[in-house]
N, C-alpha and C. Protein backbone atom coordinates (compact mmCIF):
# COMPACT_ATOMS: atom_id res chain seq x y z
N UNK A 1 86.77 62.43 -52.41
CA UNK A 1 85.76 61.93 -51.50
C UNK A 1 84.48 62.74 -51.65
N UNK A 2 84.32 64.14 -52.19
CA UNK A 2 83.65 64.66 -52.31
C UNK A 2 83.15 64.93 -53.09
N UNK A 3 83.54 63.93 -54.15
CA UNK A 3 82.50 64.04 -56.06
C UNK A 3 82.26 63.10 -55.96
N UNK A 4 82.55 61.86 -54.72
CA UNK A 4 81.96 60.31 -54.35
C UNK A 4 80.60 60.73 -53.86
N UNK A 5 81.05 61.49 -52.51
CA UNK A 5 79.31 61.69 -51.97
C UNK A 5 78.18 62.41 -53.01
N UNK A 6 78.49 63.07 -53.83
CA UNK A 6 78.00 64.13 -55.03
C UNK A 6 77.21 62.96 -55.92
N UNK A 7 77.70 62.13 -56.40
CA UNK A 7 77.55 60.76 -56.99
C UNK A 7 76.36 60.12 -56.66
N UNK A 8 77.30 59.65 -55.53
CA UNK A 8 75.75 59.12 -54.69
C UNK A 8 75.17 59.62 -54.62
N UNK A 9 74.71 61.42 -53.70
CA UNK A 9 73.51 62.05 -54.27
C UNK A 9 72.81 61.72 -55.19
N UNK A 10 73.50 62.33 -56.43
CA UNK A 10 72.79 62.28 -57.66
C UNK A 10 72.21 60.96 -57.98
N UNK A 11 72.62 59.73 -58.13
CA UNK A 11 72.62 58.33 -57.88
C UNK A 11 71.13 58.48 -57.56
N UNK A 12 71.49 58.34 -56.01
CA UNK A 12 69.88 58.23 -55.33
C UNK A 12 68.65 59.46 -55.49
N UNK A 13 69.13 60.20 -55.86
CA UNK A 13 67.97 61.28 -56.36
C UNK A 13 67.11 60.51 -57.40
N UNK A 14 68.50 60.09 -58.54
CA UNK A 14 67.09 59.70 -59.82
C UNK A 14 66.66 58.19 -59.05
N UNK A 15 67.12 57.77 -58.41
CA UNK A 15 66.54 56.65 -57.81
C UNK A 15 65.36 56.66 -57.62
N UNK A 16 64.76 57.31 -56.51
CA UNK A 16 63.57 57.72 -55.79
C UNK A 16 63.53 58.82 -57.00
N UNK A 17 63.32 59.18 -57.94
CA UNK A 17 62.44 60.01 -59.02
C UNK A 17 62.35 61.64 -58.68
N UNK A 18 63.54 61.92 -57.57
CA UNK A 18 63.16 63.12 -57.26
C UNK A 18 64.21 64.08 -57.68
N UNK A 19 64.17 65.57 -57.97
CA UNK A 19 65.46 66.42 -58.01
C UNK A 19 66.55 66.52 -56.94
N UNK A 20 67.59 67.00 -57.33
CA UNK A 20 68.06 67.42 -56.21
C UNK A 20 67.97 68.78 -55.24
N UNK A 21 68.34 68.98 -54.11
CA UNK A 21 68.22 70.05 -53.75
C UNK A 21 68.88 71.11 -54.41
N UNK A 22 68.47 72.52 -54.06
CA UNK A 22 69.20 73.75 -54.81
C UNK A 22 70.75 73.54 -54.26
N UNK A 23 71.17 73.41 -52.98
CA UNK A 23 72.47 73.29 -52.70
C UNK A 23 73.29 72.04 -53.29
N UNK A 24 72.69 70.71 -53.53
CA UNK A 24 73.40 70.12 -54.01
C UNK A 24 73.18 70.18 -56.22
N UNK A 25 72.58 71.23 -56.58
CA UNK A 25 72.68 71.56 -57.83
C UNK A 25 73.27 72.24 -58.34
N UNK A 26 73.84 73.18 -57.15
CA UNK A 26 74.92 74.67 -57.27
C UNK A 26 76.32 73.92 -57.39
N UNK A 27 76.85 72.44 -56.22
CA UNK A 27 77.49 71.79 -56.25
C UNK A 27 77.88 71.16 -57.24
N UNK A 28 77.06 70.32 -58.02
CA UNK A 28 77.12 69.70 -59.35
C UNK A 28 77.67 70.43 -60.17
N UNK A 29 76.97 72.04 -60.58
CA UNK A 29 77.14 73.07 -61.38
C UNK A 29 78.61 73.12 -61.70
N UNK A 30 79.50 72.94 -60.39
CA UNK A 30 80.17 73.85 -59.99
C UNK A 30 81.49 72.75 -60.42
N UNK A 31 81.31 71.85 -60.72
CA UNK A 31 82.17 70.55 -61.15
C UNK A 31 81.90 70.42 -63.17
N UNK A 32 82.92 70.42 -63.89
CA UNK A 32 82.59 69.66 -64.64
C UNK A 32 82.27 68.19 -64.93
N UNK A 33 83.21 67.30 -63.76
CA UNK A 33 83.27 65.99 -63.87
C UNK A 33 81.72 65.91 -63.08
N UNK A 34 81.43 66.09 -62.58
CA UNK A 34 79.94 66.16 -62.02
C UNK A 34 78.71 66.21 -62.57
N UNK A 35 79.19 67.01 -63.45
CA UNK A 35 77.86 67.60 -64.75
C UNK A 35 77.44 66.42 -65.40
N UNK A 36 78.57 65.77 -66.09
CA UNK A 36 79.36 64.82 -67.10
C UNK A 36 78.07 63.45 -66.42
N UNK A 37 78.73 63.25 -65.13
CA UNK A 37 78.31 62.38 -64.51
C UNK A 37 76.40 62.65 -63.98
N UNK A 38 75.89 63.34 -63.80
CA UNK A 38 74.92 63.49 -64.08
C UNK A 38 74.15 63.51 -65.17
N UNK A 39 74.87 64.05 -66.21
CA UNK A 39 73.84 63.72 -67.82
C UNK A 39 74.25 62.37 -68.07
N UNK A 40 75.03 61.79 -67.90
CA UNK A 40 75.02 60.01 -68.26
C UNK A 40 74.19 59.61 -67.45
N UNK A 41 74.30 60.04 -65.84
CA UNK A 41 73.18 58.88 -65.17
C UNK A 41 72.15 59.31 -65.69
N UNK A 42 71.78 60.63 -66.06
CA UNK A 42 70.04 60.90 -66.47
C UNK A 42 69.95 59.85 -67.59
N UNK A 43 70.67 60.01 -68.78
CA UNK A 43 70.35 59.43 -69.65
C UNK A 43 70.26 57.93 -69.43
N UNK A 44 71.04 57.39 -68.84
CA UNK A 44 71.15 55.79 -68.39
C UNK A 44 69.75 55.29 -67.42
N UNK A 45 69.22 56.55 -66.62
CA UNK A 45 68.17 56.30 -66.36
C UNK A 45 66.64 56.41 -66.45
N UNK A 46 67.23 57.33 -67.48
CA UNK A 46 65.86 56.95 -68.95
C UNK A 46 65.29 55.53 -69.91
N UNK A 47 67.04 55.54 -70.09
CA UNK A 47 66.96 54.12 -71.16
C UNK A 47 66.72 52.85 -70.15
N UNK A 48 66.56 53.29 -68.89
CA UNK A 48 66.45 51.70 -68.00
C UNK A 48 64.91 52.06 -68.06
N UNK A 49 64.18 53.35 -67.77
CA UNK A 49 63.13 53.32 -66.96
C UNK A 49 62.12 52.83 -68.73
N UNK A 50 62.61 52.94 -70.00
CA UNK A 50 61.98 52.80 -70.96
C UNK A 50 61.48 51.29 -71.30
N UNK A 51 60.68 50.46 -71.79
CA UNK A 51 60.14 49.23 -72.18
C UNK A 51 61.22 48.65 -72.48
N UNK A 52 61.48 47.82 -72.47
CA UNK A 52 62.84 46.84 -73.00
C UNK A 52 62.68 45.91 -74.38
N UNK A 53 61.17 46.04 -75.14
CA UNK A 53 61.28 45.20 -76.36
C UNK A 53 60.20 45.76 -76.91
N UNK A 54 59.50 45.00 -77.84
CA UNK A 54 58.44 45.40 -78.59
C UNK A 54 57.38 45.01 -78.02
N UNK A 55 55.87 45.22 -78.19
CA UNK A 55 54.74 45.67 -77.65
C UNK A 55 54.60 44.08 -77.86
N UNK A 56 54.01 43.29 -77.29
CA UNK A 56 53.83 41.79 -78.07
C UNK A 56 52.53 41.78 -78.85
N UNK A 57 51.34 42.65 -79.05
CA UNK A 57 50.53 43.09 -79.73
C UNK A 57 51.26 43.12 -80.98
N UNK A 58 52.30 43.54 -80.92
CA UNK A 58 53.18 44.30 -82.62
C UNK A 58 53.78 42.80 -83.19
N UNK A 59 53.78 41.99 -82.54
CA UNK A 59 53.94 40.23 -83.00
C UNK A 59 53.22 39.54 -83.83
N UNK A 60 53.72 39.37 -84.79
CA UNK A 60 52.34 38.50 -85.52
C UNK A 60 51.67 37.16 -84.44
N UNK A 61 50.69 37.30 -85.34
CA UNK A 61 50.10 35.91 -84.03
C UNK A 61 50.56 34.95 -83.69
N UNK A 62 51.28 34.36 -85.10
CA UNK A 62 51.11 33.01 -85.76
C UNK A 62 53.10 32.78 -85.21
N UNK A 63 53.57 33.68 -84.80
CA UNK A 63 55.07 33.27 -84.07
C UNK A 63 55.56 32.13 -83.61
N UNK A 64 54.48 32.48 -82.05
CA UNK A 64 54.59 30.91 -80.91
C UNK A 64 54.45 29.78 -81.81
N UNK A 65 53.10 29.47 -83.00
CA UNK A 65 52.88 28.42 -83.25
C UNK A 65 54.30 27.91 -83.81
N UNK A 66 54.61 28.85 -84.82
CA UNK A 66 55.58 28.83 -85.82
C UNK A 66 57.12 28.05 -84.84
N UNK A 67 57.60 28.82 -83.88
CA UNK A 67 58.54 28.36 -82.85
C UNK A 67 58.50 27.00 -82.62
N UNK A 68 57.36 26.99 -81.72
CA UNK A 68 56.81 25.44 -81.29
C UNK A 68 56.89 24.06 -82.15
N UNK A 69 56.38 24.48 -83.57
CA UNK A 69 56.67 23.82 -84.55
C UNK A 69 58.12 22.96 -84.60
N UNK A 70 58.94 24.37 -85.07
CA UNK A 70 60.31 23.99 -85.22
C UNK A 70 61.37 23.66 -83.68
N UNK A 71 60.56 23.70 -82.60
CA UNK A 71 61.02 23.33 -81.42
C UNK A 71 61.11 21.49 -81.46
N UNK A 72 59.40 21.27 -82.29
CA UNK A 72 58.88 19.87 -81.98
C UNK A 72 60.22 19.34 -82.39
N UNK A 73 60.14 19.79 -84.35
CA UNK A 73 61.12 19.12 -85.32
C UNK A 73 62.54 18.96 -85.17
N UNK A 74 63.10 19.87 -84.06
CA UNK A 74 64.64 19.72 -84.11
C UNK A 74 64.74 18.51 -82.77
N UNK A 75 63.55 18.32 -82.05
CA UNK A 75 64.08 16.96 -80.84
C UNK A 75 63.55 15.95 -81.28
N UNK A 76 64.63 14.67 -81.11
CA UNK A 76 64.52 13.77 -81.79
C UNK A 76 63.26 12.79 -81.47
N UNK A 77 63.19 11.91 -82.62
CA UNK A 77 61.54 11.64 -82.17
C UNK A 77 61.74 10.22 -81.23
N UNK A 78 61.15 10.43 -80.70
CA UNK A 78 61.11 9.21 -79.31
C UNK A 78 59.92 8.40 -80.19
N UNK A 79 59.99 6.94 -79.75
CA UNK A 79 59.91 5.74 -79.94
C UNK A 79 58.11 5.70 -79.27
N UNK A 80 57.23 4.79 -80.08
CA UNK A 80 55.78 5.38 -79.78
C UNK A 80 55.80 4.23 -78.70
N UNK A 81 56.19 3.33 -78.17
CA UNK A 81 55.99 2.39 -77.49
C UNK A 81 56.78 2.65 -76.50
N UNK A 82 57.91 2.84 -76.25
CA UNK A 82 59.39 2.66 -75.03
C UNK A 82 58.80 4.06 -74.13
N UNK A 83 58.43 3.08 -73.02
CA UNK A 83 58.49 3.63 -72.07
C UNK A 83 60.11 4.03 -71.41
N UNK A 84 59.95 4.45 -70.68
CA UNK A 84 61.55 4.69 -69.87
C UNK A 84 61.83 3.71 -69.02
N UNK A 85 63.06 3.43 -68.87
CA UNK A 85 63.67 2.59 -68.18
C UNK A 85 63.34 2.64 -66.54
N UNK A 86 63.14 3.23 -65.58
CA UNK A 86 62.88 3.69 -64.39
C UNK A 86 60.84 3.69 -64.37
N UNK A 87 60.27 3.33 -65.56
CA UNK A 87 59.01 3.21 -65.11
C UNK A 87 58.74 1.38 -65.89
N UNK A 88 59.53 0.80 -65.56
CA UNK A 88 59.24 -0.33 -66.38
C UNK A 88 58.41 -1.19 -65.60
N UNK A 89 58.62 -1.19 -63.85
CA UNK A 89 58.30 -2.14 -63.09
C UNK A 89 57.18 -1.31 -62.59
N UNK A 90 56.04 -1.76 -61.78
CA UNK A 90 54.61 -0.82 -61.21
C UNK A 90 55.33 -0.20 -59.91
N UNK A 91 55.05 0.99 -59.22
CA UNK A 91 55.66 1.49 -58.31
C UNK A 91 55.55 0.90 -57.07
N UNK A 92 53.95 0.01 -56.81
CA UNK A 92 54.32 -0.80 -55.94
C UNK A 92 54.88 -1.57 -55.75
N UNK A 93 55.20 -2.37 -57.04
CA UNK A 93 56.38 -3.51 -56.83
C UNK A 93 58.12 -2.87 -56.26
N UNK A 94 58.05 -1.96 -57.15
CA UNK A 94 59.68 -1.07 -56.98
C UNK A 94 59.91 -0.92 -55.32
N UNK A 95 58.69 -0.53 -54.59
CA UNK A 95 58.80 0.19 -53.42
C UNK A 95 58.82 -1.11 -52.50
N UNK A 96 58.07 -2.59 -53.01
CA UNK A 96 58.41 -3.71 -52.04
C UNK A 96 60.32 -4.35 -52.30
N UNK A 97 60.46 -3.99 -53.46
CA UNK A 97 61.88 -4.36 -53.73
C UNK A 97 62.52 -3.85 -53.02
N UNK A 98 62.70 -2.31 -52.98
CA UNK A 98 63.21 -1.71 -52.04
C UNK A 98 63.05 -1.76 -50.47
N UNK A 99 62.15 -1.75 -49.99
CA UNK A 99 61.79 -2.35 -48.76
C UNK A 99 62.56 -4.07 -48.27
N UNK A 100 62.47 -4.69 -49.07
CA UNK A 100 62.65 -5.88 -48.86
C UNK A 100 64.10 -6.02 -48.64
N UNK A 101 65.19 -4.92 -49.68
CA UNK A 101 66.73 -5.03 -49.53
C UNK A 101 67.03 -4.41 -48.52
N UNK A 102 66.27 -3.12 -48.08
CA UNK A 102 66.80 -2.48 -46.95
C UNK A 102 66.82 -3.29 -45.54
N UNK A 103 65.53 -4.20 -45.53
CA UNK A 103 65.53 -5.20 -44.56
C UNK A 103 66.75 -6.40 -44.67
N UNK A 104 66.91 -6.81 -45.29
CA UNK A 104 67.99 -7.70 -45.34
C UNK A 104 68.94 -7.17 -45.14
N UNK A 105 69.49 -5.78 -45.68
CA UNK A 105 70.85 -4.81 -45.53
C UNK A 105 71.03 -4.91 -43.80
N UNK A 106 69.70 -4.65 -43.55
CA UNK A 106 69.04 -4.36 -41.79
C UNK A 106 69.83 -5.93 -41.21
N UNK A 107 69.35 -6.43 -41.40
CA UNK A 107 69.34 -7.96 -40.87
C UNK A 107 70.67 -8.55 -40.14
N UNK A 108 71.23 -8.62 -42.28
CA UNK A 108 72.66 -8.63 -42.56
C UNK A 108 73.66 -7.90 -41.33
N UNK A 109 73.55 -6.94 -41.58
CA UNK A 109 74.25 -5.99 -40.32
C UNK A 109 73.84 -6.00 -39.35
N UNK A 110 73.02 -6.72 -38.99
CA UNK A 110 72.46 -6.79 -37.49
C UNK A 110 73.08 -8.10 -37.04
N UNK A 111 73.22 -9.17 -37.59
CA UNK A 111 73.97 -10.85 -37.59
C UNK A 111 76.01 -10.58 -37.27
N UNK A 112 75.81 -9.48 -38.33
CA UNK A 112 77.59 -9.13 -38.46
C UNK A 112 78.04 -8.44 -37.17
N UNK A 113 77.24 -7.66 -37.07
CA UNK A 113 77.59 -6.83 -35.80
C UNK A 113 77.89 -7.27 -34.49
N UNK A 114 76.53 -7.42 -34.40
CA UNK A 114 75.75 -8.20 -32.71
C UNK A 114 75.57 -9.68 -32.13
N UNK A 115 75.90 -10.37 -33.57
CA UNK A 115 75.32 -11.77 -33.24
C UNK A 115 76.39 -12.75 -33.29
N UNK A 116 77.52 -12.76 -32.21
CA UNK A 116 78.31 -13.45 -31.93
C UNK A 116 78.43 -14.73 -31.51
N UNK A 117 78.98 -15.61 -31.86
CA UNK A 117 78.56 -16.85 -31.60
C UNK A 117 79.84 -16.92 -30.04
N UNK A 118 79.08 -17.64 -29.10
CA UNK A 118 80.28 -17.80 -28.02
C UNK A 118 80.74 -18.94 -27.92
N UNK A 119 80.71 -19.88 -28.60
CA UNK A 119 81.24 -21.17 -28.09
C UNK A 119 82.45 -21.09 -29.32
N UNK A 120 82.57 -20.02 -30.57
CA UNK A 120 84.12 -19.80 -31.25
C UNK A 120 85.13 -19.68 -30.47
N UNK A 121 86.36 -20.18 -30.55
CA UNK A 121 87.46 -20.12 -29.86
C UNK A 121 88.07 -19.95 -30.58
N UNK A 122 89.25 -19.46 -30.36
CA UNK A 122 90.39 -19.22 -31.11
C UNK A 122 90.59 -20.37 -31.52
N UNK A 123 91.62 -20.61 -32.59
CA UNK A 123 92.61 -21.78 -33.01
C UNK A 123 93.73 -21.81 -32.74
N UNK A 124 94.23 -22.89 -31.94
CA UNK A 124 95.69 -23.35 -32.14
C UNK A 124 96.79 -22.69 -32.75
N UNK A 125 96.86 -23.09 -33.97
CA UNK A 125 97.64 -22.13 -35.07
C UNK A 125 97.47 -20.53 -34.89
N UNK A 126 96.39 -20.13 -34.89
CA UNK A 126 96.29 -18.81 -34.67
C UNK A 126 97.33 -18.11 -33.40
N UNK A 127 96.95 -18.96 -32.28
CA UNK A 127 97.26 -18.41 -31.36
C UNK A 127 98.65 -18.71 -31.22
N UNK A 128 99.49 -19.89 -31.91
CA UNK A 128 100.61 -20.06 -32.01
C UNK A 128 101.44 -18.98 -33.25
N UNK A 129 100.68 -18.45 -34.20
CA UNK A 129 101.41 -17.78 -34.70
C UNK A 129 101.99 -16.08 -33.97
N UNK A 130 100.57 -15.98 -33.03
CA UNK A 130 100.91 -14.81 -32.72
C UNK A 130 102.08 -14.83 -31.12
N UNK A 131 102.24 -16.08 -30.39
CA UNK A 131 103.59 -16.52 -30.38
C UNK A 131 104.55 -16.47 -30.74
N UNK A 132 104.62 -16.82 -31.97
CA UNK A 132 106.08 -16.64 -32.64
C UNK A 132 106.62 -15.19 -32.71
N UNK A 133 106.10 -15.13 -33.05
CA UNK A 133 106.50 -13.45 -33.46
C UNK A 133 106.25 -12.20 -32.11
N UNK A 134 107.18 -12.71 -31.13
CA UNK A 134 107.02 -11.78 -29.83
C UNK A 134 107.42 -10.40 -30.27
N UNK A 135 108.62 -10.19 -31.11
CA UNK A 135 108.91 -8.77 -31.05
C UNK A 135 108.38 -7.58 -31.75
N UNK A 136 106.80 -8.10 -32.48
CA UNK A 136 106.33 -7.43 -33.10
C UNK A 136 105.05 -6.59 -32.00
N UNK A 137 104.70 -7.46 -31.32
CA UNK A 137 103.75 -7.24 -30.60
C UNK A 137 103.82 -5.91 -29.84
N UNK A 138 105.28 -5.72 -29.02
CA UNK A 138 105.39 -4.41 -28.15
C UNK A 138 105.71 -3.71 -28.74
N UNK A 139 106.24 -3.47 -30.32
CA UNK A 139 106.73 -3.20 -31.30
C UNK A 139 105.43 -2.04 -32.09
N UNK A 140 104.46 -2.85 -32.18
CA UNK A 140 102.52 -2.38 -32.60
C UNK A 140 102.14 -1.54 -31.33
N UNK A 141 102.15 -2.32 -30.16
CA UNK A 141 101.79 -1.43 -28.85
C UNK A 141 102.50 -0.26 -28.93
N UNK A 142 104.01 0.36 -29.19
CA UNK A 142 104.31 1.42 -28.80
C UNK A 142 104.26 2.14 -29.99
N UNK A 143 103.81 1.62 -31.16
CA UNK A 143 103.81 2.94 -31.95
C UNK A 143 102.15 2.94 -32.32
N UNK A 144 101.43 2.52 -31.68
CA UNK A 144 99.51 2.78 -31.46
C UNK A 144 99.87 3.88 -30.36
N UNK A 145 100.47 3.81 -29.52
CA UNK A 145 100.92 4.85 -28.34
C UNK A 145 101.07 6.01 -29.05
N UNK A 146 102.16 5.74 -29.50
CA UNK A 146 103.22 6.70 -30.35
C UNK A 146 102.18 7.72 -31.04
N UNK A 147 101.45 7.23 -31.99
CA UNK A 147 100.55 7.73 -32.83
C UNK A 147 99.52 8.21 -31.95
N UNK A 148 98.79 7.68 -30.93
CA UNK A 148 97.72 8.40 -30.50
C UNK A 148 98.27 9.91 -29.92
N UNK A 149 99.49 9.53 -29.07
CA UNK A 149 100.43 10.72 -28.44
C UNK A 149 100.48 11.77 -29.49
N UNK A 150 100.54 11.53 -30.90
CA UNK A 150 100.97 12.73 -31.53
C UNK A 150 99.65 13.34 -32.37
N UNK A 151 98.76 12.55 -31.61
CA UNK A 151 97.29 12.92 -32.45
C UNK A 151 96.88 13.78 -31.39
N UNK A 152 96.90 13.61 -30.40
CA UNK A 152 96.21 14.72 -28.77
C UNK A 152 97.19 15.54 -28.74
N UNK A 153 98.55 15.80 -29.18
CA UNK A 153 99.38 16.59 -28.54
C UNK A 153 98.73 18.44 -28.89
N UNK A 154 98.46 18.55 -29.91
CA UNK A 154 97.83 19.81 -29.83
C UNK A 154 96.79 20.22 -29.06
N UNK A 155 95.79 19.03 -28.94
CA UNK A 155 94.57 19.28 -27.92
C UNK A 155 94.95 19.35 -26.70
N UNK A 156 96.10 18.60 -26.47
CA UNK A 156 96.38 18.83 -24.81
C UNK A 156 97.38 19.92 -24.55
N UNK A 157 98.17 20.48 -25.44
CA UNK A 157 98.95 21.87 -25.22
C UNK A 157 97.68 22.79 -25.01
N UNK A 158 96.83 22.66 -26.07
CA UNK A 158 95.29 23.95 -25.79
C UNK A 158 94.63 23.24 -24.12
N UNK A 159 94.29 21.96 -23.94
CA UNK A 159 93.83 22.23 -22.40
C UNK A 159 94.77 22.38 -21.30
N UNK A 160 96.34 22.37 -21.47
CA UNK A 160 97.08 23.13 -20.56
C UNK A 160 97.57 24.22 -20.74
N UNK A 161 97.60 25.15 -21.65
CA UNK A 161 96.91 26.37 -21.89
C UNK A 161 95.84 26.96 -20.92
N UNK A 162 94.89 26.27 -21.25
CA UNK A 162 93.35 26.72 -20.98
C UNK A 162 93.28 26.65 -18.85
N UNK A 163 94.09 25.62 -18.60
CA UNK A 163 94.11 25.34 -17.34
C UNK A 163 95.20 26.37 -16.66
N UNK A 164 96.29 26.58 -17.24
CA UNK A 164 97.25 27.67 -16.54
C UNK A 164 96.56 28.99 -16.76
N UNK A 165 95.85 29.30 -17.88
CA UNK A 165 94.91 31.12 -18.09
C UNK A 165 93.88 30.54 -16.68
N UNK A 166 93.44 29.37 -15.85
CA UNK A 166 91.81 29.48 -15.10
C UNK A 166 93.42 29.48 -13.79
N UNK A 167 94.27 29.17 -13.85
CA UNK A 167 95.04 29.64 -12.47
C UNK A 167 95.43 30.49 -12.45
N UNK A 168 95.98 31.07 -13.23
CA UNK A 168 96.57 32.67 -13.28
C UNK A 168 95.47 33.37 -12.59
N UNK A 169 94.24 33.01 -13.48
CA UNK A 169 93.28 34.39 -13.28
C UNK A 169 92.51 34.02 -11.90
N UNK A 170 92.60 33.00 -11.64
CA UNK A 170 92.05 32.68 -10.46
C UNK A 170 93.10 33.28 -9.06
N UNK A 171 94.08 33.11 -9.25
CA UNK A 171 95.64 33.94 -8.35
C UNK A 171 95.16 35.29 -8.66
N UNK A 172 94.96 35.92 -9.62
CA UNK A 172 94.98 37.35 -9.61
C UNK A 172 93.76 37.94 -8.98
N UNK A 173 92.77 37.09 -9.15
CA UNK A 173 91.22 37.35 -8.49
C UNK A 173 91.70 37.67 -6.49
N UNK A 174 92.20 35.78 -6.30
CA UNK A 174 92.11 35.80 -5.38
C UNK A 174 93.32 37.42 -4.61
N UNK A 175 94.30 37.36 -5.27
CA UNK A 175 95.20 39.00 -5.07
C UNK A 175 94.49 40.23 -4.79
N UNK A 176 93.96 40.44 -5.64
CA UNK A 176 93.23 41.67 -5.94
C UNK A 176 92.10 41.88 -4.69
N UNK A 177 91.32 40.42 -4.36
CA UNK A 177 90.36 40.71 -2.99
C UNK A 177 91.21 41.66 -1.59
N UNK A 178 90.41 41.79 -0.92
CA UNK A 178 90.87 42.40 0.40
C UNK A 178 90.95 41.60 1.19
């Protein structure tokens, strides 16, 4: 734990560019693994604090052009006429197209939803089929039950939970008064 904090010292010394103190240099001294670890970080933080490439002055001029060149030549050559597919139509037209479907989408779902006709009645047949078949009916009712029952059952163990902790503590309140 104590060639950790030493570390860090040293660490943050060359950090902020400064020495260390005489007491924590006697410390270092006084470690080989310490020493070790101080001439690597010096050196590691030489080679960081040094330029990382060549001067771009020391570049010939003519590089970028040279790059650029062979950048053009390796992508393939596009077509002098073809526009792109997504600019084919004028943007105002695109933006009334769009406008125009969202309204109908609007509409559409507004007719489906809301716009019930009341004079539909059931049919005959319809209503005779669901006749026939009595024992399905209480059959659907108790397992829609069934299923909702086992969909709340955790939520309602947590609010009778939640309701026996507000009586308890409410009994112990009222106890505890004078």
């Amino acid at each position: 734990m104590k060639n950790l904090l030493l570390k860090f010292k040293i660490s943050s010394s060359l950090n902020r560019g400064v020495s260390l103190s005489p007491f924590w240099r006697e410390q270092v001294s006084a470690s080989p693994e310490l020493q070790s670890f101080a001439q690597s970080a010096l050196e590691l933080d030489r080679k960081l604090r040094q330029p990382a490439g060549p001067d771009a002055s020391a570049l010939p001029p003519t590089l970028h052009a040279g790059i650029m060149r062979a950048v053009r030549r390796s992508q393939p050559a596009a077509s002098a006429g073809a526009a792109p597919a997504f600019s084919v139509l004028p943007a105002v037209l695109r933006w009334g197209l769009a406008t125009a479907m969202g309204l109908a989408l609007a509409v559409g779902g507004w007719q489906a939803f809301f716009h019930r006709d009341a004079t539909t009645t059931p049919t005959v047949a319809g209503v005779e089929a669901g006749l026939a078949l009595p024992a399905i009916g209480p059959a659907m009712a108790q397992l829609a039950t069934d299923g909702m029952a086992m969909l709340n059952l955790p939520m309602t163990r947590q609010v009778e939970g939640f309701s026996r902790d507000l009586r308890e503590t409410a009994q112990f309140l009222l106890a505890s008064l004078p």
